[in-house]
Protein backbone atom coordinates (compact mmCIF):
# COMPACT_ATOMS: atom_id res chain seq x y z
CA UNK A 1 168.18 116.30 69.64
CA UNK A 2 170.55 114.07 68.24
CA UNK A 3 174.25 113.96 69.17
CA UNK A 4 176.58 114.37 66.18
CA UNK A 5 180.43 112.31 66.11
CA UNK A 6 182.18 113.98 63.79
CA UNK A 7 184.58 111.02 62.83
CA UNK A 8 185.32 107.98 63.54
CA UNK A 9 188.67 106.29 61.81
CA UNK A 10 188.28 102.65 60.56
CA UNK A 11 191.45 100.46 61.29
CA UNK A 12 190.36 97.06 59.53
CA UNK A 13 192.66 93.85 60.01
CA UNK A 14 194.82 92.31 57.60
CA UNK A 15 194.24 88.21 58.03
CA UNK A 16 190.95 89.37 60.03
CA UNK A 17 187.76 90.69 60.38
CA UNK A 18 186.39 94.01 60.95
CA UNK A 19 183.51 94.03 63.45
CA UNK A 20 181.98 96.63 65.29
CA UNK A 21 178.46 98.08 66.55
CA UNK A 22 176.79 100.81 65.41
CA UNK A 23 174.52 102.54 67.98
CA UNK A 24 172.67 105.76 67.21
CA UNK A 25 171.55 107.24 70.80
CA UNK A 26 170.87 110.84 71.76
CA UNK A 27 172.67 112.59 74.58
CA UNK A 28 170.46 110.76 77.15
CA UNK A 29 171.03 107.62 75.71
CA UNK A 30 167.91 107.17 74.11
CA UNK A 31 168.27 105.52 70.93
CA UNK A 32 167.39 107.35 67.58
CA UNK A 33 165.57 105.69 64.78
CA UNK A 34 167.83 106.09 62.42
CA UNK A 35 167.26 103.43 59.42
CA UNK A 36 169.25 102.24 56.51
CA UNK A 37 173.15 102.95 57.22
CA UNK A 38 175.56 103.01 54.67
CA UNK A 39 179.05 103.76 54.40
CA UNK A 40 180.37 105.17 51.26
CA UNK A 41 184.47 103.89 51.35
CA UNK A 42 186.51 106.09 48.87
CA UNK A 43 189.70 104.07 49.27
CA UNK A 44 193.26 105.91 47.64
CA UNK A 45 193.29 104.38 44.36
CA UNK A 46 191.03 101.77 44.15
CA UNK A 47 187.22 101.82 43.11
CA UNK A 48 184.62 102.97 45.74
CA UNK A 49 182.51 100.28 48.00
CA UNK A 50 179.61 100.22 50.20
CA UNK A 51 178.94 98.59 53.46
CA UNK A 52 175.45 98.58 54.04
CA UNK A 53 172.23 96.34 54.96
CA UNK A 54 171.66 94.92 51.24
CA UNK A 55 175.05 93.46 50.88
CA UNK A 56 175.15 91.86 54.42
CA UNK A 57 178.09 94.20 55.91
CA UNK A 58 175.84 95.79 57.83
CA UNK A 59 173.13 93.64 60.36
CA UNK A 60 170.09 95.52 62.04
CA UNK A 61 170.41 94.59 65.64
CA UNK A 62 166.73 96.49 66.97
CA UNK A 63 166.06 99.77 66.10
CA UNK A 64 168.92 102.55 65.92
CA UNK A 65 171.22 99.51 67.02
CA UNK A 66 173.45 97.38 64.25
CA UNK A 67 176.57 95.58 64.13
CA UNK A 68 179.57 95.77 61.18
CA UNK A 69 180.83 92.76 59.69
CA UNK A 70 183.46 92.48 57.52
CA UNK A 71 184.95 89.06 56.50
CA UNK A 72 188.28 87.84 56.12
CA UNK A 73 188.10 87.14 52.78
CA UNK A 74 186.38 90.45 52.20
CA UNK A 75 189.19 92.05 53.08
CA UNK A 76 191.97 89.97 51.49
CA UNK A 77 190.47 91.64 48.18
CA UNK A 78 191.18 95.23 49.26
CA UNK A 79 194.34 96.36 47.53
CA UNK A 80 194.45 99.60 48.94
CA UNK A 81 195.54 100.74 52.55
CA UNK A 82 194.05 104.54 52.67
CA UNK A 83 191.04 105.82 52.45
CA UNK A 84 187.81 107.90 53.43
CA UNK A 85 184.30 107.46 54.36
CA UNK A 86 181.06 108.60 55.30
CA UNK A 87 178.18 107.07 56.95
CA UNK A 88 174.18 107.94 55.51
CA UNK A 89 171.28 107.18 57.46
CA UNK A 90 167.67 108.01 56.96
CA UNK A 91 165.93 109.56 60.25
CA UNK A 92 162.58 108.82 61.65
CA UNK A 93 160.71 111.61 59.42
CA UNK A 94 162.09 109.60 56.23
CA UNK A 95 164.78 112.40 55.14
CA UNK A 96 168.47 111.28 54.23
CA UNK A 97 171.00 112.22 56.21
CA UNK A 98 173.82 111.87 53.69
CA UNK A 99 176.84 112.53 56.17
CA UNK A 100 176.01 111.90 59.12
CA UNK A 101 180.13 110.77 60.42
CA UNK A 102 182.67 111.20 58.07
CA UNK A 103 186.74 110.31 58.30
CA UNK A 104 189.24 108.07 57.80
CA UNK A 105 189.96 103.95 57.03
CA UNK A 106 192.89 102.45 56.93
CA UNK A 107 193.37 98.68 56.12
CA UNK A 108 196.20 97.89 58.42
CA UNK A 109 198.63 94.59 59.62
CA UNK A 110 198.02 94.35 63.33
């Protein structure tokens, strides 16, 4: 059985990058198939955007494991500061998981 985070909140870097990996394990630490992750951003005014493996945001690592990247000039383009997500996967039987995490992003000056 798989374990289930219920959010995560998304603090990307003005003048940065956003980087961060994405490991699906179970409660054992076993890691879970999972294929295909997307996140679906709905920023606060602006249009929506996805990070995922076909645009290069998203890198498969081995399986279940990935790693987020997010350039600089990536986000100089976001005008918005607000925002939600949620993250889709497809599990090892091929069925989508359409929310698997869902919460906040914020695009912030650290």
């Amino acid at each position: 059985m798989s374990t289930q985070i219920s959010s995560w909140t998304i603090k990307i870097p003005i003048g940065g990058v956003f980087t961060s990996p994405l490991e699906f394990r179970d409660g054992d630490g076993v890691v879970i198939p999972f294929t295909d992750p997307q996140f679906l951003i709905e920023p606060d005014g602006a249009s929506p955007l996805t990070w995922s493996i076909a645009n290069g945001q998203i890198t498969f690592v081995s399986t279940g494991i990935y790693s987020i990247f997010v350039s600089t000039a990536e986000i100089a383009g976001y005008t918005w500061t607000t925002g939600n997500y949620h993250l889709s996967v497809i599990d090892g039987a091929s069925n989508t998981i359409p929310c698997l995490i869902a919460g906040l992003v914020f695009v912030v000056q650290c």
